[in-house]
Every structure is written in C-alpha cells, then in structure tokens.
C-alpha atoms as a PDB file:
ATOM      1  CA  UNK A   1     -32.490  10.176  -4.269  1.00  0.00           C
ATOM      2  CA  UNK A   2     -33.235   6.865  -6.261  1.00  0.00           C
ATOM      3  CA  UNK A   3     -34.141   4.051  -3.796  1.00  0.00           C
ATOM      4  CA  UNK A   4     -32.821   1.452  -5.825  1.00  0.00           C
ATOM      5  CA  UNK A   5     -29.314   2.591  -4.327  1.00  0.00           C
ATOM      6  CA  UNK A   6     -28.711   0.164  -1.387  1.00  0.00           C
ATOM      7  CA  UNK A   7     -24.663   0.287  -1.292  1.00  0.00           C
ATOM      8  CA  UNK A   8     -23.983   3.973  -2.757  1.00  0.00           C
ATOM      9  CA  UNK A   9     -25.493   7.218  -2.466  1.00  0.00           C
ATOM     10  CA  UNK A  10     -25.375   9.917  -4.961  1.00  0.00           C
ATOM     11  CA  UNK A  11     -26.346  13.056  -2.891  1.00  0.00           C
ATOM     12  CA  UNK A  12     -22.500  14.391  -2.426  1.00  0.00           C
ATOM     13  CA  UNK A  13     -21.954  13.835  -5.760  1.00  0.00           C
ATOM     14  CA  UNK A  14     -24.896  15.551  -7.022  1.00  0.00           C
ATOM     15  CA  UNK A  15     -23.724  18.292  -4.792  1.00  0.00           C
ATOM     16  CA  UNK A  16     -20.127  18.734  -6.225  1.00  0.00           C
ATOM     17  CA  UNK A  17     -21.148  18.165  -9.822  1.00  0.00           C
ATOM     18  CA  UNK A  18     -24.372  21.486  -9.553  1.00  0.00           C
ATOM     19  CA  UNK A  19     -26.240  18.744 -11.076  1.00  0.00           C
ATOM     20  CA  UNK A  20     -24.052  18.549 -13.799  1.00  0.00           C
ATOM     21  CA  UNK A  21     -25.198  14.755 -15.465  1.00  0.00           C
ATOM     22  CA  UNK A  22     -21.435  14.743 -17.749  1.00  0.00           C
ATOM     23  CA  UNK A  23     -19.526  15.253 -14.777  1.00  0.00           C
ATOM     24  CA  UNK A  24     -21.533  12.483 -12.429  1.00  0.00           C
ATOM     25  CA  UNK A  25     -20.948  10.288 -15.469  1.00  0.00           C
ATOM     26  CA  UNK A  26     -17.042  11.232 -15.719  1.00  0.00           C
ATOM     27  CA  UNK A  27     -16.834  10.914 -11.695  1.00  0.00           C
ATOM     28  CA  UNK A  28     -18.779   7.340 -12.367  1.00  0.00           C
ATOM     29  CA  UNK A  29     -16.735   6.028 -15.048  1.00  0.00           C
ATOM     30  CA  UNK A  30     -13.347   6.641 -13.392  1.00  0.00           C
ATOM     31  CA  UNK A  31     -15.044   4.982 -10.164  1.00  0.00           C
ATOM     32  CA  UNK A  32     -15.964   1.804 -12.374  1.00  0.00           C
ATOM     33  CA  UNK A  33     -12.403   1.726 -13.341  1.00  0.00           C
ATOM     34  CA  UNK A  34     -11.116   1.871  -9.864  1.00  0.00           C
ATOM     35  CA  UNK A  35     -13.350  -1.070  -8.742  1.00  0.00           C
ATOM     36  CA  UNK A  36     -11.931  -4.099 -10.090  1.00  0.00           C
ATOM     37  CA  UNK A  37      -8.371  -2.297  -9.858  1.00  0.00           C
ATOM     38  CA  UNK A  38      -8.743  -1.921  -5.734  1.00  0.00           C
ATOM     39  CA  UNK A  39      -9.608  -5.226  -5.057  1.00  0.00           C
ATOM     40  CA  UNK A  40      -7.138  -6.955  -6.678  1.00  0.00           C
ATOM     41  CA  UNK A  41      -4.410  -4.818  -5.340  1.00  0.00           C
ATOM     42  CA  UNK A  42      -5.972  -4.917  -1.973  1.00  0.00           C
ATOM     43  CA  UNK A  43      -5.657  -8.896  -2.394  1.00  0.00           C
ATOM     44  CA  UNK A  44      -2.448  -9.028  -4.127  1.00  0.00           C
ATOM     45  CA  UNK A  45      -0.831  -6.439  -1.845  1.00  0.00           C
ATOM     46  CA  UNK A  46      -2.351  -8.670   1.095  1.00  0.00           C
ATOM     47  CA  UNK A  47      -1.296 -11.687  -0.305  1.00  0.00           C
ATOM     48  CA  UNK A  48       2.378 -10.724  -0.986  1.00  0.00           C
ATOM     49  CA  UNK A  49       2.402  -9.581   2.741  1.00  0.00           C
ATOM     50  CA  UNK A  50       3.267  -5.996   1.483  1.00  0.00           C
ATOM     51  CA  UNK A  51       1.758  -4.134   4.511  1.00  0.00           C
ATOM     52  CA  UNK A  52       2.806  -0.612   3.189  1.00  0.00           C
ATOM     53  CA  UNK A  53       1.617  -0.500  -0.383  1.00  0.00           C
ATOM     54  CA  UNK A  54      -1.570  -2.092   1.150  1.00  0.00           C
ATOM     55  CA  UNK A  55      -2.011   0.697   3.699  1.00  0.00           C
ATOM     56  CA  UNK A  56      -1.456   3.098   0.411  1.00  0.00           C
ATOM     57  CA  UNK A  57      -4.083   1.195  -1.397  1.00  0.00           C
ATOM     58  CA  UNK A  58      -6.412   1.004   1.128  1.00  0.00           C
ATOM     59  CA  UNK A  59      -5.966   4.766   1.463  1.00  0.00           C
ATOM     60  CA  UNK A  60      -6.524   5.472  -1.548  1.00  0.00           C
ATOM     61  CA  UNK A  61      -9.758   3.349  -1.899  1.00  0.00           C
ATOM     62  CA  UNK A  62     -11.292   4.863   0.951  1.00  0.00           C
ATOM     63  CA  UNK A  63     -11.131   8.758  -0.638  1.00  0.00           C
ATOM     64  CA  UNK A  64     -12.983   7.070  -3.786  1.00  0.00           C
ATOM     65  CA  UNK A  65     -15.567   5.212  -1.848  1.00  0.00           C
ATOM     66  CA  UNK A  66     -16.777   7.940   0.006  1.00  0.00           C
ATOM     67  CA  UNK A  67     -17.574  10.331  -3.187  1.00  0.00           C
ATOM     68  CA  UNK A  68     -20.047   7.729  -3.393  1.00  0.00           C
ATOM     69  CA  UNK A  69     -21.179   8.084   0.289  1.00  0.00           C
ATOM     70  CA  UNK A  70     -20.387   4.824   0.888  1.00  0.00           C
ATOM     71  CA  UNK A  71     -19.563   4.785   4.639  1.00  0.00           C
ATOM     72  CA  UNK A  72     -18.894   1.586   6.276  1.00  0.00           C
ATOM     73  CA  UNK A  73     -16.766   0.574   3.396  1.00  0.00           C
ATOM     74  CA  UNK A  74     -14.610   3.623   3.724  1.00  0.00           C
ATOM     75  CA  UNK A  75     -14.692   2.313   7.738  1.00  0.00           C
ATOM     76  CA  UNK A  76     -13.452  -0.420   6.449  1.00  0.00           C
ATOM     77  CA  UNK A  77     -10.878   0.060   4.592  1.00  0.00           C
ATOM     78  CA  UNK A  78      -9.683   2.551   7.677  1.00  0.00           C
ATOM     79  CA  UNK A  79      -9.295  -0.326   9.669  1.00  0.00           C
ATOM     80  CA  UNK A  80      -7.246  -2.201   6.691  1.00  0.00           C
ATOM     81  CA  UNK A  81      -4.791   1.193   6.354  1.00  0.00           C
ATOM     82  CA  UNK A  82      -4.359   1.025  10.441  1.00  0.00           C
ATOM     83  CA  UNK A  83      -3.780  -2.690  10.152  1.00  0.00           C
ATOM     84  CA  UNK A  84      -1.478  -2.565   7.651  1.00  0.00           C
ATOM     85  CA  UNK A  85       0.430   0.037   9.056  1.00  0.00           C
ATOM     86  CA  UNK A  86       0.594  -1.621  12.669  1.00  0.00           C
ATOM     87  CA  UNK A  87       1.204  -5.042  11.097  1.00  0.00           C
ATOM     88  CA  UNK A  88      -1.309  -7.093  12.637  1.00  0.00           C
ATOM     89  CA  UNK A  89      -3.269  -8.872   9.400  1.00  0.00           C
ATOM     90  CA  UNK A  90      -5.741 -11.452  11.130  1.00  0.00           C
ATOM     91  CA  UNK A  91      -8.802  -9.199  10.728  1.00  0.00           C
ATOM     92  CA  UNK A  92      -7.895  -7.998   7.317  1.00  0.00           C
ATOM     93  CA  UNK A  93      -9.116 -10.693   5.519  1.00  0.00           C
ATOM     94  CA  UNK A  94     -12.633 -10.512   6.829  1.00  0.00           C
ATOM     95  CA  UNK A  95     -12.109  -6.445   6.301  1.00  0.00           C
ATOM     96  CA  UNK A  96     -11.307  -7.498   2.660  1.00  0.00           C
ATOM     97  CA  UNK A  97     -14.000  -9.896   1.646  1.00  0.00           C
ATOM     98  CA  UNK A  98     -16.792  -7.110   2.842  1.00  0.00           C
ATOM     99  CA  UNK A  99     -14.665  -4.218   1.047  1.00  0.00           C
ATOM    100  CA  UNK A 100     -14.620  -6.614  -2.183  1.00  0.00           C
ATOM    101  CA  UNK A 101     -18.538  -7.402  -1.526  1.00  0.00           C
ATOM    102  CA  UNK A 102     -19.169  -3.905  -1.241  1.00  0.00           C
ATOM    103  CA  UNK A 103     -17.635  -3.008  -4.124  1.00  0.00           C
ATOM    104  CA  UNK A 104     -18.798  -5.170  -6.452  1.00  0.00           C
ATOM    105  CA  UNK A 105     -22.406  -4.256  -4.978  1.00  0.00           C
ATOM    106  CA  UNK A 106     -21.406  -0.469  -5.903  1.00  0.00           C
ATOM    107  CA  UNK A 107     -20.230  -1.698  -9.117  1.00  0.00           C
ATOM    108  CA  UNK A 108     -23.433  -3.224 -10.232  1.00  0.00           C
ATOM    109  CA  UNK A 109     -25.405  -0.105  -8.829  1.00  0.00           C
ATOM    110  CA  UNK A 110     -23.579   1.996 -10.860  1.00  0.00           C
ATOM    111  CA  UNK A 111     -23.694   0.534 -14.135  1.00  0.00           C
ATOM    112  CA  UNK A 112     -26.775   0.377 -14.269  1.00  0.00           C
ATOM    113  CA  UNK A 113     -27.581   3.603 -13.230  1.00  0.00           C
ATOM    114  CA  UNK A 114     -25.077   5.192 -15.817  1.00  0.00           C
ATOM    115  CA  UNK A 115     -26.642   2.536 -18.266  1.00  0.00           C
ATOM    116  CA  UNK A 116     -30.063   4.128 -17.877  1.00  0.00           C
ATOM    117  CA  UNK A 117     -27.942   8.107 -17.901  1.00  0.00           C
ATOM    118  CA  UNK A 118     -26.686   7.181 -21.374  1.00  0.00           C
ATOM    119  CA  UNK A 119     -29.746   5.782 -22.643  1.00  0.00           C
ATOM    120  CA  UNK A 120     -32.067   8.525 -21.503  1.00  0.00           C
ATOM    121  CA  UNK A 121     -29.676  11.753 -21.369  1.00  0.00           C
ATOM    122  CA  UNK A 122     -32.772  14.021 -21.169  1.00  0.00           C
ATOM    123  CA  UNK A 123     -33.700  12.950 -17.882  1.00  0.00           C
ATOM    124  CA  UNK A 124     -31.709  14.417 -15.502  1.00  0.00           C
ATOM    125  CA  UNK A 125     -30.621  13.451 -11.981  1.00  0.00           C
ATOM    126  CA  UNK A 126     -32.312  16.280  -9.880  1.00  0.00           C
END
C-alpha cells in the first residue's frame, strides 16, 4: 500500500478489481466525478432544508466513500443520513464541512495517483 495515501486506502479496491489497473482506474474516475457532485448536493440539499433527499444523498455518498476505505467519512455521513431522517440539523453542518474536507483530500489523492497510473501504465499497483 502507497504511504502517500493519508485520506483513502486502496486495499479493497485492489481486492475487487484482481489487480486489474483499468478497472481501479474506471472505479477512480467515476469516484472523481462523484466528488464535487456530493458536496454540493449535500450543501444544497442542506441548505434548501430538504432533509429527505439529503438523507438519500448522504446515503449514497457513504457506499462510494467506503470503496475507497475511507471510514470516518462514511461515519460521517451516517450520522448526516440519521440526522436528516430524524430532523435535527445542528450537528450537520460541522458533519458537512469534515465530509467536504475529506473529500476534497480524497480528491487530490486520487488524481494524482491515477495521474502517475496513466503516465506509467507498466507499473502496476500490486
């Protein structure tokens, strides 16, 4: 496992993809996608006081986070589902800004890592 890696970890999906480096990158790419997508529902959805499609959201976050291992954020956007769901928003904001903080870490991570996949494809994750 690459060190670098302080927000994600790529042993699951090194384990679901056989160590298959097009697939990883696939998984990756639609995860980069996601990113930018998730937080600004999350803070629209928030923002608009629209407690069910944020609970959906959050859901739906939280399965794509933890391909990527990434633990406490999938925590955290458990607590933002059960929030929304209960109505009771005063801890969602602070939920949200480490969520968005944590993505945008994983973001980073991750391009750079699939920068350096594209630009060396004969090197291969395991």
């Amino acid at each position: 496992m690459n060190n670098r890696f302080k927000t994600v970890n790529l042993s699951y999906l090194e384990e679901i993809s056989g160590g298959d480096t097009n697939f990883q990158q696939e998984l990756i790419g639609i995860f980069l996608n996601q990113i930018p997508v998730f937080i600004s529902n999350l803070q629209d959805f928030f923002s608009d006081k629209d407690n069910e499609n944020l609970a959906k959201e959050a859901h739906t976050a939280k399965s794509s986070v933890l391909i990527f291992m990434m633990e406490k954020t999938g925590n955290n956007l458990k607590q933002i589902q059960l929030l929304a769901e209960n109505r009771q928003s005063e801890q969602i904001p602070f939920l949200l800004t480490k969520v968005k903080k944590d993505l945008t870490n994983a973001a980073e991570e991750l391009t750079g890592y699939l920068a350096e996949m594209t630009e060396f494809p004969e090197i291969k994750t395991r």
